[in-house]
C-alpha atoms as a PDB file:
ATOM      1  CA  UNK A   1      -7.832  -9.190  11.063  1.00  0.00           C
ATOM      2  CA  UNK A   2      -7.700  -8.328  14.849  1.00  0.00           C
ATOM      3  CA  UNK A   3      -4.010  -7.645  15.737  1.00  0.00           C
ATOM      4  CA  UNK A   4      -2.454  -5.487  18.294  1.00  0.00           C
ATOM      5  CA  UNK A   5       1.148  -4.724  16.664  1.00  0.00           C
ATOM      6  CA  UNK A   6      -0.194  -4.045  13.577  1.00  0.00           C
ATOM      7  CA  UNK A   7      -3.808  -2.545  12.346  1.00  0.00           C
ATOM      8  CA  UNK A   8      -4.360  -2.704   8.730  1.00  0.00           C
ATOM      9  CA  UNK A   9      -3.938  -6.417   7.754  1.00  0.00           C
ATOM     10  CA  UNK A  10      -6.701  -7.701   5.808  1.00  0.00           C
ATOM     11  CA  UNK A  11      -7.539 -10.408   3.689  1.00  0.00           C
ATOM     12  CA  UNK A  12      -8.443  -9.211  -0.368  1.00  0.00           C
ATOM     13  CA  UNK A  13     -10.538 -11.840  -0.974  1.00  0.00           C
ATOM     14  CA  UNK A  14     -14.178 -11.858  -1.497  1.00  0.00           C
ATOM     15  CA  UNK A  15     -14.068  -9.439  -3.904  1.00  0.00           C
ATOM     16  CA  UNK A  16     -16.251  -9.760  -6.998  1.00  0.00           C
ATOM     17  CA  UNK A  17     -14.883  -9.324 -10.824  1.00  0.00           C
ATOM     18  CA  UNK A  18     -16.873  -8.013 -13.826  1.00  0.00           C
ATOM     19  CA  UNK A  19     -17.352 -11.810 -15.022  1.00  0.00           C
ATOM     20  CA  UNK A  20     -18.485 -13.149 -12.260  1.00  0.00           C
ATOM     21  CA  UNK A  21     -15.717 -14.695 -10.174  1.00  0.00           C
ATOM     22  CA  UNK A  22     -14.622 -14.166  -7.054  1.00  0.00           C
ATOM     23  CA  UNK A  23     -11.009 -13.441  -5.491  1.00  0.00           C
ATOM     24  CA  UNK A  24     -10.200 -16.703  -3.487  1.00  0.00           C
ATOM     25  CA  UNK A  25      -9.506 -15.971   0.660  1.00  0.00           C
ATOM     26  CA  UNK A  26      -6.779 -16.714   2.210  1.00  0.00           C
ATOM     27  CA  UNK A  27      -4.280 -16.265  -0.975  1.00  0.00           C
ATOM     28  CA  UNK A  28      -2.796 -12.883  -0.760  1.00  0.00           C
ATOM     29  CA  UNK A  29      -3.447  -9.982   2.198  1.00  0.00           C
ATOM     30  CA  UNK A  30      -2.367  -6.566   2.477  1.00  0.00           C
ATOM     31  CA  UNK A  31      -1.215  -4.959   5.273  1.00  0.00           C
ATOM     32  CA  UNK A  32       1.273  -2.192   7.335  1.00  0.00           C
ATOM     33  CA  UNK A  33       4.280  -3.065   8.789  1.00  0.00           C
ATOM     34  CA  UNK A  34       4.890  -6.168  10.621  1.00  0.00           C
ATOM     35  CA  UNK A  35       7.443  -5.094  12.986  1.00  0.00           C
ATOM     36  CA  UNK A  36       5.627  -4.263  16.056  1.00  0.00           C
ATOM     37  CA  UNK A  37       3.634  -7.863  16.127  1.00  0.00           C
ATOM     38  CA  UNK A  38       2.865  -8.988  19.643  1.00  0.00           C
ATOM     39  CA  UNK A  39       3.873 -12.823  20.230  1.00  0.00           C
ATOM     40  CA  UNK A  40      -0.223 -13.353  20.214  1.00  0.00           C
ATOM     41  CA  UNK A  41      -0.346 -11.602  17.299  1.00  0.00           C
ATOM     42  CA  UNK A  42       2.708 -13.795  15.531  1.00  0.00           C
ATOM     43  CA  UNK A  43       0.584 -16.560  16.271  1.00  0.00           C
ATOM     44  CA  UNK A  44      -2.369 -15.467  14.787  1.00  0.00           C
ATOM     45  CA  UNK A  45      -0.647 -14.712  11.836  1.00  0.00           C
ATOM     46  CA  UNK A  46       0.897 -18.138  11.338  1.00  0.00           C
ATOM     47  CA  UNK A  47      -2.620 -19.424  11.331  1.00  0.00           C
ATOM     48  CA  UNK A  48      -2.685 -18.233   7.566  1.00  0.00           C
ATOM     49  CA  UNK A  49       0.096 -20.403   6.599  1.00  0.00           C
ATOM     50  CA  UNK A  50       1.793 -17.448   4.541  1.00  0.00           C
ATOM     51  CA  UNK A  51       5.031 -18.186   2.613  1.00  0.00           C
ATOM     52  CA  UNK A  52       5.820 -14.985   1.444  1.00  0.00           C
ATOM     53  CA  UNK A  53       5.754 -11.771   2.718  1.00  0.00           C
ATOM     54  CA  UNK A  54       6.704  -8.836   0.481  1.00  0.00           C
ATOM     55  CA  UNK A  55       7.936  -5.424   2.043  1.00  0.00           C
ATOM     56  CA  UNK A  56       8.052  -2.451  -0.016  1.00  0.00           C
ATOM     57  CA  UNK A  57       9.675  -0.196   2.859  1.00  0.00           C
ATOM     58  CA  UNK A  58      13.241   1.364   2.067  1.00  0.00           C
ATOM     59  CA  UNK A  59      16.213   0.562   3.797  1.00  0.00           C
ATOM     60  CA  UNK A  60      15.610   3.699   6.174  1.00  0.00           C
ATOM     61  CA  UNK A  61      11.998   2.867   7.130  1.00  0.00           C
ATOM     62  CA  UNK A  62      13.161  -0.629   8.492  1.00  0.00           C
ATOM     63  CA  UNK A  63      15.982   0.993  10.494  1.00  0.00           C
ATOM     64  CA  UNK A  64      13.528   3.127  12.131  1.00  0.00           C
ATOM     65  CA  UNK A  65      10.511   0.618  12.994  1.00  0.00           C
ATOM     66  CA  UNK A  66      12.532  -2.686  12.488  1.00  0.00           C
ATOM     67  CA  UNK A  67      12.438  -5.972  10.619  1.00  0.00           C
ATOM     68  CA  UNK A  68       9.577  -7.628  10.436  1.00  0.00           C
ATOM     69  CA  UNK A  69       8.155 -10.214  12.710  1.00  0.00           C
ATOM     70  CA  UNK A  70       7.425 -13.043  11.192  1.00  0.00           C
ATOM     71  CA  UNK A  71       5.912 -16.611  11.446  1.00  0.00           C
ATOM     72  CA  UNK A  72       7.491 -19.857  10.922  1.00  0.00           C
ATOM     73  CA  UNK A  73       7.842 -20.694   7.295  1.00  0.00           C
ATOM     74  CA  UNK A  74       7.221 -17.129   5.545  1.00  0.00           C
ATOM     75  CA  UNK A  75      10.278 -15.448   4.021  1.00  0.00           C
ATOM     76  CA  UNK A  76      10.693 -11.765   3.800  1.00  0.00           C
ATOM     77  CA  UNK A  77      11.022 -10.481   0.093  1.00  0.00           C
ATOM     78  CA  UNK A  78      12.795  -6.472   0.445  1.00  0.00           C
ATOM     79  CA  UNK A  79      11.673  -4.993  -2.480  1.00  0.00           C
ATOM     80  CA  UNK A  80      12.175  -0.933  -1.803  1.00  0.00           C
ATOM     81  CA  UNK A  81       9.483   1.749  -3.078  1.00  0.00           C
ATOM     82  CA  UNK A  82       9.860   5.402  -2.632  1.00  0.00           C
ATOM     83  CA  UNK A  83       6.310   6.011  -0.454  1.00  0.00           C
ATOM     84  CA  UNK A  84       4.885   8.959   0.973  1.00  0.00           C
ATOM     85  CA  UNK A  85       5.419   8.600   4.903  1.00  0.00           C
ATOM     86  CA  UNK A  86       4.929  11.162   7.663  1.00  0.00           C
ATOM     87  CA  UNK A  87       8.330  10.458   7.847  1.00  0.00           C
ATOM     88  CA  UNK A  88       9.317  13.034   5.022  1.00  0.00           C
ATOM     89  CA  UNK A  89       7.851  15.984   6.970  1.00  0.00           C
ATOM     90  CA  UNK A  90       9.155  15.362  10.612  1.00  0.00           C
ATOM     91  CA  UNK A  91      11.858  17.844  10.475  1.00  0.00           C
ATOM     92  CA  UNK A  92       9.534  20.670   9.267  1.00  0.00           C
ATOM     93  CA  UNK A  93       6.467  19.438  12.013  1.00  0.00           C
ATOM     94  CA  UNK A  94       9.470  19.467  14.503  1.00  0.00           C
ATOM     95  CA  UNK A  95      11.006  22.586  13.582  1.00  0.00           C
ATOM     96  CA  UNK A  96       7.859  24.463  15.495  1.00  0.00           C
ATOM     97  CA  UNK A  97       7.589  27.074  12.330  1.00  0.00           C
ATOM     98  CA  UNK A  98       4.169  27.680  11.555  1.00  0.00           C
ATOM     99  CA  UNK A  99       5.139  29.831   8.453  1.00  0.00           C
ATOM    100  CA  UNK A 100       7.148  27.141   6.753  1.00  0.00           C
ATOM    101  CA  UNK A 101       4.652  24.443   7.508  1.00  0.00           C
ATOM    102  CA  UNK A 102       1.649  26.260   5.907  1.00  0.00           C
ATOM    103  CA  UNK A 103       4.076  27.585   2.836  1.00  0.00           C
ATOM    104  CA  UNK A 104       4.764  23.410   2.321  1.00  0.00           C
ATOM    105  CA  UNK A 105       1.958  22.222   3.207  1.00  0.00           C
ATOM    106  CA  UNK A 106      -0.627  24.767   3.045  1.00  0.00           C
ATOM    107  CA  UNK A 107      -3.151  26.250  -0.301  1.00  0.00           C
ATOM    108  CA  UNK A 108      -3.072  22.068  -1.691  1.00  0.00           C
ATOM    109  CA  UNK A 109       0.455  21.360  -1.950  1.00  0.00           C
ATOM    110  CA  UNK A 110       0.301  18.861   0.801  1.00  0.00           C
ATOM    111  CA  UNK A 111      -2.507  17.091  -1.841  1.00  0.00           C
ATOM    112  CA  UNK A 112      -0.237  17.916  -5.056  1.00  0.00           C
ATOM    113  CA  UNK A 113       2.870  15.914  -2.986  1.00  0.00           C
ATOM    114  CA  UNK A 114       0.087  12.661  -2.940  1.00  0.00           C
ATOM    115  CA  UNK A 115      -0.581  13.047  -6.517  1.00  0.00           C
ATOM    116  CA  UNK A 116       2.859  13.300  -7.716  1.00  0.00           C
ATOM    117  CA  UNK A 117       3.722  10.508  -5.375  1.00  0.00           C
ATOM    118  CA  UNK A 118       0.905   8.095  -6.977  1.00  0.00           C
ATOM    119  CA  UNK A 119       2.588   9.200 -10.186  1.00  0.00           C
ATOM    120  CA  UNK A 120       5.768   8.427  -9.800  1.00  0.00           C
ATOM    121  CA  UNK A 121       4.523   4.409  -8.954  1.00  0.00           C
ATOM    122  CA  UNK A 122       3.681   4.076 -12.252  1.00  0.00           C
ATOM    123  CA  UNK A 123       6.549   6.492 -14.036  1.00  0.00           C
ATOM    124  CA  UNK A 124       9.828   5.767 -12.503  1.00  0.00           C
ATOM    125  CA  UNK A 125      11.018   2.566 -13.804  1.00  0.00           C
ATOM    126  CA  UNK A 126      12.657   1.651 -10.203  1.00  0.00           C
ATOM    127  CA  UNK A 127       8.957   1.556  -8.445  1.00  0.00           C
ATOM    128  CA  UNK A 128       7.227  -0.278 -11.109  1.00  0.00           C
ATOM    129  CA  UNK A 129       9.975  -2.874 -10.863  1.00  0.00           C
ATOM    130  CA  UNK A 130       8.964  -3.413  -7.518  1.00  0.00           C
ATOM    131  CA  UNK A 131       5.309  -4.013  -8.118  1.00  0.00           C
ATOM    132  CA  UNK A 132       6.092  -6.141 -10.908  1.00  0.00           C
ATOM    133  CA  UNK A 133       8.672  -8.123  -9.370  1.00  0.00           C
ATOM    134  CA  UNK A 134       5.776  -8.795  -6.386  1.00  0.00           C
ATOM    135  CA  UNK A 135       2.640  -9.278  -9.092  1.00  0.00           C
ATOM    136  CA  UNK A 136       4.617 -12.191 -10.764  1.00  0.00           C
ATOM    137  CA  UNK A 137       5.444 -13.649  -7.771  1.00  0.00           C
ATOM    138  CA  UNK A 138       1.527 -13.777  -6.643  1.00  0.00           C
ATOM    139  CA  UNK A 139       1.410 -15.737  -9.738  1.00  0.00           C
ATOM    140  CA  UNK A 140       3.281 -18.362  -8.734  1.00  0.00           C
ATOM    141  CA  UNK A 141       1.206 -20.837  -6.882  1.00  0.00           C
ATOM    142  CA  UNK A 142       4.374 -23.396  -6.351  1.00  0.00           C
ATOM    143  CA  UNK A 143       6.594 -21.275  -4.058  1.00  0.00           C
ATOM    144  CA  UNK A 144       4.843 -17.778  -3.769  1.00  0.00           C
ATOM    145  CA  UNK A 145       1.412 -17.803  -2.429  1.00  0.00           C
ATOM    146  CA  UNK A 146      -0.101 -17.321   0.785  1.00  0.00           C
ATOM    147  CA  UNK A 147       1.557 -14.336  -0.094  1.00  0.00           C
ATOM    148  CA  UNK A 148       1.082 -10.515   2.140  1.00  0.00           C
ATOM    149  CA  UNK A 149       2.605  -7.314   0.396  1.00  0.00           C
ATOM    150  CA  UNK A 150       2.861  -4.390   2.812  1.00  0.00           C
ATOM    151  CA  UNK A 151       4.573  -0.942   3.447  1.00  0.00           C
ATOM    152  CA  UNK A 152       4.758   0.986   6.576  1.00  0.00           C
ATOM    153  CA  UNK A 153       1.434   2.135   7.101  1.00  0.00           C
ATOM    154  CA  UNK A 154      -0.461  -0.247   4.201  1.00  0.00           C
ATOM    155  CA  UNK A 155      -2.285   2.545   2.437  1.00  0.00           C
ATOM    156  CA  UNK A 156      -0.015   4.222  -0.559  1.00  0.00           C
ATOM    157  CA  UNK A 157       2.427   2.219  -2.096  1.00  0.00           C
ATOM    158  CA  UNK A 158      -0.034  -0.950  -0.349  1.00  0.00           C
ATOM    159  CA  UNK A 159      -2.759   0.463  -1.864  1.00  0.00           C
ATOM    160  CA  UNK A 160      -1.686   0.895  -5.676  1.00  0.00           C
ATOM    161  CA  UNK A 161      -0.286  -2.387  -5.452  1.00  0.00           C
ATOM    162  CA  UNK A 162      -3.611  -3.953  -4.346  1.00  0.00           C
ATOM    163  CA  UNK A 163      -5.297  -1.895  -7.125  1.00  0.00           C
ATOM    164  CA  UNK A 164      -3.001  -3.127  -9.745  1.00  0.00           C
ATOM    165  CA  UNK A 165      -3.427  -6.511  -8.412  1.00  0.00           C
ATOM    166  CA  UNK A 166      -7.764  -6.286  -8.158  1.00  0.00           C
ATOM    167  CA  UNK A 167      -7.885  -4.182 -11.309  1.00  0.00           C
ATOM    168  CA  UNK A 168      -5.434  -7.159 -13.279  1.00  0.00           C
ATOM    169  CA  UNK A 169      -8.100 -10.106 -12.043  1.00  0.00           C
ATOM    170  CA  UNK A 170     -11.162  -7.992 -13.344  1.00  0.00           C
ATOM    171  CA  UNK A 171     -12.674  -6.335 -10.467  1.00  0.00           C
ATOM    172  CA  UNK A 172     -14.773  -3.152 -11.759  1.00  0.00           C
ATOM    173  CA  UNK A 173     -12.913   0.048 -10.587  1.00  0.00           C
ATOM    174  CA  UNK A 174     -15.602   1.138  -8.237  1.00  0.00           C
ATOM    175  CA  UNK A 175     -14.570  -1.926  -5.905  1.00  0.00           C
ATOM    176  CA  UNK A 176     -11.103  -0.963  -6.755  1.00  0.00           C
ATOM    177  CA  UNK A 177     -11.676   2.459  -5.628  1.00  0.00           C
ATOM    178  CA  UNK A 178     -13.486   0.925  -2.733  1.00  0.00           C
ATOM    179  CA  UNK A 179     -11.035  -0.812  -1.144  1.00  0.00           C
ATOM    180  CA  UNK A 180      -8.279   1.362  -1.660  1.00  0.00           C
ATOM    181  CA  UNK A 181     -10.102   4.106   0.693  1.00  0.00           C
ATOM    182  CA  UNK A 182     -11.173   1.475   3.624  1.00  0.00           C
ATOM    183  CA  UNK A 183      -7.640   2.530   5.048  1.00  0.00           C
ATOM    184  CA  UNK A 184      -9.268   5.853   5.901  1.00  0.00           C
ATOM    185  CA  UNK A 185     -11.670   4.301   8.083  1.00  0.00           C
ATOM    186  CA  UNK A 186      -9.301   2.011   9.417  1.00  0.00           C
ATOM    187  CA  UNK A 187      -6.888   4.480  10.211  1.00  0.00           C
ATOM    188  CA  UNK A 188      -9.911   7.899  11.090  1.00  0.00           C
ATOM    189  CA  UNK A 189      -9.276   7.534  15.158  1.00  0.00           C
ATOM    190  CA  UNK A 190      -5.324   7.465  14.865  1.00  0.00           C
ATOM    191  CA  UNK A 191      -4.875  10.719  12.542  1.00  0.00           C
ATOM    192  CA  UNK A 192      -7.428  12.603  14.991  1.00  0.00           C
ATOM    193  CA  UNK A 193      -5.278  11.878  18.003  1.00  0.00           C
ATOM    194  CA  UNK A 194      -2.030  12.199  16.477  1.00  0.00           C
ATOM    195  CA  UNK A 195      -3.880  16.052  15.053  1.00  0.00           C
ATOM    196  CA  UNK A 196      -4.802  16.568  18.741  1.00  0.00           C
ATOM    197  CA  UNK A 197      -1.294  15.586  19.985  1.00  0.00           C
ATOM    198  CA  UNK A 198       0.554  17.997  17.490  1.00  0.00           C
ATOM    199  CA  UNK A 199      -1.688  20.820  18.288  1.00  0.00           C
ATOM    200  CA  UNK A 200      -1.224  20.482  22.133  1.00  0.00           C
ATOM    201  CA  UNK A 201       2.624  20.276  21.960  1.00  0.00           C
ATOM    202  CA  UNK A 202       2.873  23.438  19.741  1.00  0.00           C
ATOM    203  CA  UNK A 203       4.311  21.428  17.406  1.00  0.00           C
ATOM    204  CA  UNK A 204       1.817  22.371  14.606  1.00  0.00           C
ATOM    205  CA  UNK A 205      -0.873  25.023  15.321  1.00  0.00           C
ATOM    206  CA  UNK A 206      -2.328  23.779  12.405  1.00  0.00           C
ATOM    207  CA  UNK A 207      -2.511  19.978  11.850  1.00  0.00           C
ATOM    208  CA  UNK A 208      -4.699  19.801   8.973  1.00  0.00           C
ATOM    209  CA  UNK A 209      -2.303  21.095   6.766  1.00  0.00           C
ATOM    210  CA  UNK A 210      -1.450  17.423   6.826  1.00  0.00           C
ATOM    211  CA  UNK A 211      -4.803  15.479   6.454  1.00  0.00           C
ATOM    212  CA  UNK A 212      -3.767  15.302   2.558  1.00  0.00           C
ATOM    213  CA  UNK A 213      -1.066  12.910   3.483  1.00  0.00           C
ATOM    214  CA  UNK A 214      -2.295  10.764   6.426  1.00  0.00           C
ATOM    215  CA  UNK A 215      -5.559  10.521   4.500  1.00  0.00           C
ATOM    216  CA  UNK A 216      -6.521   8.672   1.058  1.00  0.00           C
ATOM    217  CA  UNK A 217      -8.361  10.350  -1.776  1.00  0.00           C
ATOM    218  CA  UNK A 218      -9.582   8.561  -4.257  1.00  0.00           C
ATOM    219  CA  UNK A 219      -7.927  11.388  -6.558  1.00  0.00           C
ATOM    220  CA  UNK A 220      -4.725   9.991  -5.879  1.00  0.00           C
ATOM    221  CA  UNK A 221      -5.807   6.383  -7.179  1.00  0.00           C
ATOM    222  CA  UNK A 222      -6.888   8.660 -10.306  1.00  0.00           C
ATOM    223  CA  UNK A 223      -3.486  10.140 -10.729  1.00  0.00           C
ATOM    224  CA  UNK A 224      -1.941   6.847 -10.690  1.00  0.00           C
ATOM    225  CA  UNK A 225      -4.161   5.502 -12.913  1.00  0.00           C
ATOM    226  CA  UNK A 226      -4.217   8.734 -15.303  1.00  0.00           C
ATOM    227  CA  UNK A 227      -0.364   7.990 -15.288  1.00  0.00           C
ATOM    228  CA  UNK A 228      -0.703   4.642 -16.861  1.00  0.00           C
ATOM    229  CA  UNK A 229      -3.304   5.918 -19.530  1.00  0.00           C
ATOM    230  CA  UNK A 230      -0.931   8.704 -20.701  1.00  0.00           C
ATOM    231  CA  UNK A 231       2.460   6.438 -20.629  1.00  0.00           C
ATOM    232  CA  UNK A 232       1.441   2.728 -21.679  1.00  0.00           C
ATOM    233  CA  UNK A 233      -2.144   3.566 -23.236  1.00  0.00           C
ATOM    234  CA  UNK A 234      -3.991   0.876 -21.912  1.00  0.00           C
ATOM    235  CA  UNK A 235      -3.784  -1.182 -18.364  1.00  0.00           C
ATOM    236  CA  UNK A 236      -3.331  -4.471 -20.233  1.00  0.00           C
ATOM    237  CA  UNK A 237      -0.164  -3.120 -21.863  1.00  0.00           C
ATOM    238  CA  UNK A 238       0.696  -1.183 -18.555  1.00  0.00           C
ATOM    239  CA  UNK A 239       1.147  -4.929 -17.062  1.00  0.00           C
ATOM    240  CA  UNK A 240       2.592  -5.853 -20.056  1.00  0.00           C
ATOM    241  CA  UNK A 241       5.615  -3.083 -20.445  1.00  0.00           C
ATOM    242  CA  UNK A 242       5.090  -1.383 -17.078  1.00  0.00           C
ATOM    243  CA  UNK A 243       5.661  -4.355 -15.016  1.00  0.00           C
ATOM    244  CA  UNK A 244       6.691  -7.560 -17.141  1.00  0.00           C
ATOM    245  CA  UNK A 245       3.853  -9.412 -16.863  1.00  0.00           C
ATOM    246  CA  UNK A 246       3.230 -11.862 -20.293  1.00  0.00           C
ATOM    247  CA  UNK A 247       0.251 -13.240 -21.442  1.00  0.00           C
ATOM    248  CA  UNK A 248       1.353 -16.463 -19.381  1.00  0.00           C
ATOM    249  CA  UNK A 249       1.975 -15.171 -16.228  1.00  0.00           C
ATOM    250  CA  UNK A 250      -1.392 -12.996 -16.417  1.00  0.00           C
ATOM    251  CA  UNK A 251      -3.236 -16.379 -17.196  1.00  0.00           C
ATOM    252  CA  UNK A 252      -1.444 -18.072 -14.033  1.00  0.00           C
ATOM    253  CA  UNK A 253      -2.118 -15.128 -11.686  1.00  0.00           C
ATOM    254  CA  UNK A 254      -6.036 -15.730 -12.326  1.00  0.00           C
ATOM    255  CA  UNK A 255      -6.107 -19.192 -12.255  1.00  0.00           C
ATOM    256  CA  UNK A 256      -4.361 -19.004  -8.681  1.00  0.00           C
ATOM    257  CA  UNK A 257      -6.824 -16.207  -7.079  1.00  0.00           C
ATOM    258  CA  UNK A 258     -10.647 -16.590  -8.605  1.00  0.00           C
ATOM    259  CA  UNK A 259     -12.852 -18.661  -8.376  1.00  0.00           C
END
């Protein structure tokens, strides 16, 4: 979807499940944050008649970038998840000190940060509430669908939530995978100007060193997904345990997105 306030909204249907079936279009979207919509853009995304729009940003991030903009008739769910925003590491890119940023950032620990981040959405009870609380509500087609789930930028906490979502209606994990790294491409022109615009204020003489967090690997997806293998055993009893969803609701969520 073509907007100008934000750049990462898309539609997740389309996509094909191991059976067969298709995810329905114009159900559920993912996207970044909503705050910066234009009045054109508003309108454009009223045209999808959404009711509910779930933001996973903390309390800080909306302070920052403010509330989002929304059409007539959608109601903002706050449902707060820990990410992994640039917003973490502005003191040490301010503070100018080369050492320090290559000691943080430098030899893969920018990458270890991601992984341990992906983690912690599945291992710290307070983030999978968040995902769970949003999965049920996708799963009810009387007051929670159209339905858009984003975070700030709509690739990390956006992005496991749209794989748990895909991966519970029985896409194969290659499509999961798949659509988790489109951000990078959506995103590839904005992290090489914001590298060039670090390096010429002397900010960061290297900006690299933080490629492992602007960018997606599907490693990270792994790690999340690793996470739920080693706690719950299987994903079925991951959505189960991990994030309350019953044989009932499961059973409502498909009948309200395939085909």
């Amino acid at each position: 979807m073509q907007l100008e306030g934000a750049v990462n909204v898309r539609d997740l249907g389309g996509v094909r499940t191991s059976d067969g079936r298709q995810v329905m279009g114009g159900r559920v979207f993912r996207g970044d944050a909503l705050s910066r919509l234009t009045a054109g853009d508003v309108a454009t995304v009223s045209s999808l008649g959404l009711r509910t729009v779930v933001d996973f940003r903390l309390p800080g991030e909306v302070l920052v970038n403010g509330e989002d903009r929304l059409p007539p008739g959608a109601t903002r769910v706050s449902l707060p998840v820990p990410g992994a925003e640039v917003g973490a590491f502005y003191d040490l890119i301010a503070s100018g000190d080369y050492g320090q940023q290559r000691a943080e950032l430098g030899q893969g620990r920018a990458a270890e940060f991601m992984v341990r981040v992906h983690r912690g959405f599945v291992a710290t009870g307070r983030q999978r509430d968040g995902f769970g609380i949003a999965l049920r509500m996708m799963a009810d087609t009387r007051h929670g669908l159209p339905l858009l789930f984003h975070c700030t930028s709509g690739k990390d906490r956006t992005g496991w939530m749209t794989a748990i979502l895909l991966t519970a209606l029985g896409v194969p994990h290659q499509a999961v995978v798949a659509d988790y790294l489109l951000s990078n491409e959506i995103y590839q022109a904005r992290y090489f100007k914001l590298g060039n615009d670090l390096a010429k204020t002397g900010m960061m003489r290297e900006p690299g060193l933080l490629r492992p967090i602007l960018e997606l690997n599907a490693g990270y997806l792994e790690a999340a997904f690793d996470e739920v293998g080693q706690r719950f055993g299987t994903f079925s009893d991951f959505l189960k345990h991990g994030l309350g969803m019953d044989a009932q609701s499961l059973g409502q969520l498909r009948e309200a997105l395939l085909s």
